[in-house]
Protein backbone atom coordinates (compact mmCIF):
# COMPACT_ATOMS: atom_id res chain seq x y z
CA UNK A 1 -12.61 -118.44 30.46
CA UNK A 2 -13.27 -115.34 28.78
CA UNK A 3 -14.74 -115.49 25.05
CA UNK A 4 -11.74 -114.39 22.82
CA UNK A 5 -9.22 -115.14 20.50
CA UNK A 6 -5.92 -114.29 20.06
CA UNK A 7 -4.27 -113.39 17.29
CA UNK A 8 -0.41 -113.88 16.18
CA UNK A 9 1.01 -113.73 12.78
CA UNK A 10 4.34 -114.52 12.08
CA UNK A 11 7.20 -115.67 10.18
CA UNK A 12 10.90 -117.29 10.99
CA UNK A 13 10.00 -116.92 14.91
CA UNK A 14 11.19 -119.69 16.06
CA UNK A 15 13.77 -117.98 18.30
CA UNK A 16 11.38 -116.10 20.50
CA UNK A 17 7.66 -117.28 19.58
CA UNK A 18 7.63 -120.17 22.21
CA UNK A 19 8.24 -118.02 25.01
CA UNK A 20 5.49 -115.95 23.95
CA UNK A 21 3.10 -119.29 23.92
CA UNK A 22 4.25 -120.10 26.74
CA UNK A 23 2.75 -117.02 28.28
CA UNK A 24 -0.52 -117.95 26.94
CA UNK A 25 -1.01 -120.88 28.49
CA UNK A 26 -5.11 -120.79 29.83
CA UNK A 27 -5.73 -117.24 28.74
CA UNK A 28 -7.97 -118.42 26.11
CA UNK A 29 -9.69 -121.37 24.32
CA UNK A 30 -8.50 -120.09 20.58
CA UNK A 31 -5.13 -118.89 19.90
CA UNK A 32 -4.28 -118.47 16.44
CA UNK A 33 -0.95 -118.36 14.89
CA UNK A 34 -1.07 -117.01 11.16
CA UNK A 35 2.12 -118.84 9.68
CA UNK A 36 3.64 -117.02 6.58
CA UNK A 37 6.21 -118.57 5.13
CA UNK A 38 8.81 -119.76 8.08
CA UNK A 39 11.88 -121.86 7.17
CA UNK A 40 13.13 -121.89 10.47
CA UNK A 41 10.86 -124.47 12.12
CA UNK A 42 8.96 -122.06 13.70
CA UNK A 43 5.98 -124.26 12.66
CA UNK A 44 7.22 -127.16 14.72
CA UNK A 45 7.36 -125.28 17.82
CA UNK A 46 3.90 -123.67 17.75
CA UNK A 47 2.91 -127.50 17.40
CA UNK A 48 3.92 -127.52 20.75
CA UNK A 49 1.43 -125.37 21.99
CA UNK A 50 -2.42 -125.67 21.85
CA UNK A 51 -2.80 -122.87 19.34
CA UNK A 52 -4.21 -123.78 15.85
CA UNK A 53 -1.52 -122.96 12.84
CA UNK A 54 -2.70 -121.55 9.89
CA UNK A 55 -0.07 -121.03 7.11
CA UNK A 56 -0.84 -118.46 4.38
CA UNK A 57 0.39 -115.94 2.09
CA UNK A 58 1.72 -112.50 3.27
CA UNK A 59 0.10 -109.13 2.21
CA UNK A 60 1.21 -106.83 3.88
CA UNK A 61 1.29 -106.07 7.59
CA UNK A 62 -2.55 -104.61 7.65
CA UNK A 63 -3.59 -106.90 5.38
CA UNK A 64 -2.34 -110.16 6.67
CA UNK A 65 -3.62 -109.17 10.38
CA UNK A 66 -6.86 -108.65 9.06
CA UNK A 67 -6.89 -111.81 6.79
CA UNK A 68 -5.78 -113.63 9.89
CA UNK A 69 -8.76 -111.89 11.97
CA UNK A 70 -10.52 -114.07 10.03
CA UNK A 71 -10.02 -116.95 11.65
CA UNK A 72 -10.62 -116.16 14.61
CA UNK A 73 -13.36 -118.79 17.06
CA UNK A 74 -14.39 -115.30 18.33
CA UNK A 75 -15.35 -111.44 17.57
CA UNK A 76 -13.29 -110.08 20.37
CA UNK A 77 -9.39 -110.09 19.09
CA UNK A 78 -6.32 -109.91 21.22
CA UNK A 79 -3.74 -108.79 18.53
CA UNK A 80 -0.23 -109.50 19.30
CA UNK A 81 3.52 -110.13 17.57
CA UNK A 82 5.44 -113.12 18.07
CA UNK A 83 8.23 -111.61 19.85
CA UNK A 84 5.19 -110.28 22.50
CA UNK A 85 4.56 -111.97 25.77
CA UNK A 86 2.08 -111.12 28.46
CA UNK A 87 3.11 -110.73 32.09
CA UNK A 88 1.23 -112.68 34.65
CA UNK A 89 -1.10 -109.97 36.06
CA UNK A 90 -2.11 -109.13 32.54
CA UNK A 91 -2.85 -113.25 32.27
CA UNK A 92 -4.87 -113.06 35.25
CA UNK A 93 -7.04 -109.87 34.07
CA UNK A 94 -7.93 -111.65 30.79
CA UNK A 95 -9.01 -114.54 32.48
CA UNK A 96 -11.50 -112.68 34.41
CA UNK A 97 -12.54 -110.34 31.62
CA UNK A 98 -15.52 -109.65 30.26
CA UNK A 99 -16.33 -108.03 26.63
CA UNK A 100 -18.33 -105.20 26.63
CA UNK A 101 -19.83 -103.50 24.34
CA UNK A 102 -18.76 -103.79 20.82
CA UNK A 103 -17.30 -100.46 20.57
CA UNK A 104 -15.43 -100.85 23.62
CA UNK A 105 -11.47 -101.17 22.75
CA UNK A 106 -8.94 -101.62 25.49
CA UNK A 107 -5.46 -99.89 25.87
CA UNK A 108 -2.54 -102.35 27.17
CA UNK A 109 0.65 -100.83 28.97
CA UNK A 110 4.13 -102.28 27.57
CA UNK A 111 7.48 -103.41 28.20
CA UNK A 112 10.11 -103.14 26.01
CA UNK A 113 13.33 -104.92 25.67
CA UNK A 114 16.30 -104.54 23.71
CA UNK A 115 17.81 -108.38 25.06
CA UNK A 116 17.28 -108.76 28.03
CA UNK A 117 17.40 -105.12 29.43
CA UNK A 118 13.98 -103.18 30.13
CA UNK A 119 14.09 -99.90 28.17
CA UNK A 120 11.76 -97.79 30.81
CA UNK A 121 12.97 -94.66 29.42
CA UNK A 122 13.64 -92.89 25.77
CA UNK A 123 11.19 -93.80 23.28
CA UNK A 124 10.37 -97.52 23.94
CA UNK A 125 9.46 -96.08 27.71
CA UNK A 126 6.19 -95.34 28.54
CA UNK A 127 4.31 -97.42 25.80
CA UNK A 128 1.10 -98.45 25.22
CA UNK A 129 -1.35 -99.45 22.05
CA UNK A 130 -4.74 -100.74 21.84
CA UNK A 131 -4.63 -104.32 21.33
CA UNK A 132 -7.89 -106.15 22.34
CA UNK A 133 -10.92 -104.69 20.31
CA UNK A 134 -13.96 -106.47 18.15
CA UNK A 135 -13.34 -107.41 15.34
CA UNK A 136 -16.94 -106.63 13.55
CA UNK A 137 -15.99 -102.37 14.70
CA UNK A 138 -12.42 -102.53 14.27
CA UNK A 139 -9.56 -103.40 11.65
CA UNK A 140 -5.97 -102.93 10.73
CA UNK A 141 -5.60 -100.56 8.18
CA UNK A 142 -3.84 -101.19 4.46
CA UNK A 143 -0.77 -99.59 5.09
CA UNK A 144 2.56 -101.23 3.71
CA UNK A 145 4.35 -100.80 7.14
CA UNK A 146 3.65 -99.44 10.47
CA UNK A 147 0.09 -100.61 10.14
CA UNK A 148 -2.72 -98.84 12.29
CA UNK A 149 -5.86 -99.93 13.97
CA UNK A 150 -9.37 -97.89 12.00
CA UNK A 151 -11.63 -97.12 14.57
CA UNK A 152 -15.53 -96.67 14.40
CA UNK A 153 -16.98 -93.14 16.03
CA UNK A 154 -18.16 -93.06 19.18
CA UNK A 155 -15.03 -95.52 20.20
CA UNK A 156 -15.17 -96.07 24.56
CA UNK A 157 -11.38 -97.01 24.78
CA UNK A 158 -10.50 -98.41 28.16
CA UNK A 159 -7.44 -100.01 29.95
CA UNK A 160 -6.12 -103.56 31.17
CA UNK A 161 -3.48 -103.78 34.07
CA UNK A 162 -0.56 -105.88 32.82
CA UNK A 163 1.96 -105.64 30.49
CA UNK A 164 2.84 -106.87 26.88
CA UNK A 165 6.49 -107.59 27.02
CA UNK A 166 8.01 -106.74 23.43
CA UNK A 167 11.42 -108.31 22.91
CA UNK A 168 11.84 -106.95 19.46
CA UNK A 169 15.79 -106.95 19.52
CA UNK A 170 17.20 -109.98 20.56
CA UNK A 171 20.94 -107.59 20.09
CA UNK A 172 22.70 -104.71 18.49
CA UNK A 173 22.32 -106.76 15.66
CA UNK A 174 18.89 -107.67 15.01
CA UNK A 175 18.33 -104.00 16.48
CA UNK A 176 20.24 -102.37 13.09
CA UNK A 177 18.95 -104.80 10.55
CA UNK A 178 15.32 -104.09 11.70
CA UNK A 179 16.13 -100.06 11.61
CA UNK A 180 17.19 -100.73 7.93
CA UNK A 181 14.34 -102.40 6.48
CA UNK A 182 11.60 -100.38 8.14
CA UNK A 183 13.75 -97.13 7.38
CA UNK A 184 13.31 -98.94 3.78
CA UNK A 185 9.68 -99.54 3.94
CA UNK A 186 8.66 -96.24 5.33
CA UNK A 187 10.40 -94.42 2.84
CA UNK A 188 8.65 -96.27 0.05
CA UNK A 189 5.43 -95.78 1.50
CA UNK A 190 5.84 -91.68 1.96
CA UNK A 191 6.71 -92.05 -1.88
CA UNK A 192 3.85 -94.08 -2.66
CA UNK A 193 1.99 -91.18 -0.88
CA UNK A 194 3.65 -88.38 -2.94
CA UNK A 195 5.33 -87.35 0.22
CA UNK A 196 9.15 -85.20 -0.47
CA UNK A 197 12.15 -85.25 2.02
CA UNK A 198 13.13 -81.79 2.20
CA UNK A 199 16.63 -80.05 4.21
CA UNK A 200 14.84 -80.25 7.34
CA UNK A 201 13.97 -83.92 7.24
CA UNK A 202 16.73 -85.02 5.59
CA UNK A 203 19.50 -83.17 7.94
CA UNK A 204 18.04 -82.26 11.50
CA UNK A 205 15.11 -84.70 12.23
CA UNK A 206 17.87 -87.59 13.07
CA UNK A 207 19.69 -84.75 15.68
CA UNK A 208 16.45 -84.01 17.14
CA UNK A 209 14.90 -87.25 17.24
CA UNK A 210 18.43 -88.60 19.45
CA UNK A 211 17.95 -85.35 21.26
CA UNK A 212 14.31 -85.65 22.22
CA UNK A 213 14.77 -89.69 23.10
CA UNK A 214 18.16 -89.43 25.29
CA UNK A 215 17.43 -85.68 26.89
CA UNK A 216 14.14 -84.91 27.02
CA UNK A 217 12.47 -88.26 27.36
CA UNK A 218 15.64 -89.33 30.13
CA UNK A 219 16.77 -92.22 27.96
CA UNK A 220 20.37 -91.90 29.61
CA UNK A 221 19.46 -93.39 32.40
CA UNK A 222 19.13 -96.50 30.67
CA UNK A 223 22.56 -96.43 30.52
CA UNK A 224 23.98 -98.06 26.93
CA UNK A 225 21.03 -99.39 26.04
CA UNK A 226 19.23 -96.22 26.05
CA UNK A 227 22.33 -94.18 24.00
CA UNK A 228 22.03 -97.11 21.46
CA UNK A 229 18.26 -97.08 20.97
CA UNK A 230 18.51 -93.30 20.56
CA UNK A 231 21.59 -93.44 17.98
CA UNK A 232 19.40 -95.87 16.24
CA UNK A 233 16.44 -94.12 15.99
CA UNK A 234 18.61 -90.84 14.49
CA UNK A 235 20.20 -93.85 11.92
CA UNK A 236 16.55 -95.03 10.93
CA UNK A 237 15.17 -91.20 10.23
CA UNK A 238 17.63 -90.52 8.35
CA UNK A 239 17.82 -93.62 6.54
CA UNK A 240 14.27 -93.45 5.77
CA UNK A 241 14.76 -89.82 4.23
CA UNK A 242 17.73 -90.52 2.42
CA UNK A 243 15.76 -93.72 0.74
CA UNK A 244 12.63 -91.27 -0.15
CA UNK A 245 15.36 -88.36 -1.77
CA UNK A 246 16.85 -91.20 -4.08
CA UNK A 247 13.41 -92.74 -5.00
CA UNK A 248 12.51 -89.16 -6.13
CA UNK A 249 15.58 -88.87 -7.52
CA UNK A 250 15.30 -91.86 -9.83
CA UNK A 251 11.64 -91.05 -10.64
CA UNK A 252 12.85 -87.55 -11.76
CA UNK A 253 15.03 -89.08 -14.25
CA UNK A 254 12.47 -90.62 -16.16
C-alpha cells in the first residue's frame, strides 16, 4: 500500500459522504475526515468506515484544508470533498503508486454529476485539478471561497488515470442554493479585494457565460441537464455582481 493520506473535510454530509468511503476502501492506511460542525449524523456514518474523525472548528475553506493537512500519518496528501468518490481504475493506480519527488504534484481527470446524470459537456465537462501533492511543498491558499492550491517553483505536475466522481448537486435544488451562497461569498471576497462590478460584469458576463457553456463548450447535448447548469451559471455571475454593486453601495453611504 502506497504511503499516503487522504484528506476529507466536511460538514452535514451525511447524505453522500458514505458512498465516497466506500470508494476508499484499501486505497490507503490513513484516511482522515476533518469533522466541522455536522448535526446531521454525518459523524456516525464515517464511524463506519476505517477513517479517523477529527472534529474541529471551521476557518475558512483554505484554512481548514490546511489545518486538517495537519493531521495527516503522511507528507503525501490526497485532497478530496465529501461529495467526491474515486472510480475503480483510479483505486487501482493509487494502490500501485509511488511518491516521487517532493515537488512532483499529480493532475486527476473528473466526473461530474448533477444527480445522477454525467455532465460530459458545458463547464463541468472536461475537468481536472491537482489533488495529490506533498504537503511540506504545497498548501491551500487563505482565500474565503474558491480556495487554490500555492505551488513551489520548479513544480513537475503529472497525471493519474481514473476519475474523481463529484456529485455536488444531489437536484435542482441543492444545485440553486449552492449557486446562491458561493455567488454570496465570491462577491464578498472581490470586495474584500477592492474589486468594482462595472456595466460589463454586471449585465453581459451572465449572457456570455450561458453562451460560452451551452454553445461553444456543446453543453446541449447534455440535454436538460446541460441547459440548467448553464442557466445557473448565468444566475450565479450575476448574482455575485449584483452582491459586490450593493456592498459598494452600502460602503459608499458611510
Amino acid at each position: 500500500m502506497s504511503a499516503f493520506s487522504i484528506i476529507i473535510v466536511c460538514r452535514n454530509e451525511a447524505h453522500i459522504i458514505g458512498r465516497s468511503l466506500q470508494s476508499l476502501a484499501g486505497v490507503t492506511d490513513d484516511l482522515v475526515i476533518y469533522d466541522n460542525g455536522s448535526t446531521d449524523g454525518t459523524q456516525d456514518v464515517i464511524k463506519k468506515y476505517s477513517a479517523r474523525l477529527i472534529e474541529g472548528a471551521w476557518e475558512g475553506f483554505g484554512a481548514t484544508k490546511n489545518k486538517a493537512n495537519s493531521f495527516a500519518k503522511y507528507d503525501w496528501i490526497l485532497s478530496l470533498d465529501a461529495d467526491e468518490a474515486i472510480d475503480e481504475e483510479l483505486s487501482q493506480q493509487l494502490r500501485s503508486w509511488k511518491p516521487g519527488g517532493e515537488k512532483e504534484v499529480y493532475r486527476i481527470a473528473f466526473k461530474n454529476f448533477l444527480g445522477e446524470r454525467h455532465l460530459a459537456f458545458g463547464e463541468w465537462g472536461k475537468d481536472d485539478h491537482i489533488r495529490l501533492f506533498n504537503r511540506k511543498m504545497v498548501a491551500w491558499d487563505s482565500a474565503p471561497v474558491h480556495e487554490k492550491l500555492l505551488f513551489p517553483a520548479g513544480k513537475i505536475e503529472r497525471r493519474i488515470k481514473g476519475h474523481i466522481l463529484h456529485r455536488t448537486m444531489k437536484d435542482l435544488r441543492d444545485y440553486s442554493n449552492k449557486m446562491v451562497y458561493y455567488a454570496m461569498l465570491g462577491a464578498e471576497k472581490y470586495f474584500s479585494q477592492g474589486k468594482r462590478p462595472n456595466w460589463i460584469k454586471l449585465h453581459l458576463s451572465p449572457g456570455f457565460n450561458f453562451f460560452k457553456f451551452y454553445f461553444l463548450r456543446l453543453g446541449f447535448l447534455d440535454g436538460y441537464a446541460g441547459y440548467f447548469s448553464a442557466k445557473m451559471t448565468a444566475w450565479y455571475t450575476f448574482m455575485k455582481y449584483a452582491r459586490l454593486k450593493e456592498l459598494w453601495k452600502d460602503t459608499d453611504k458611510t
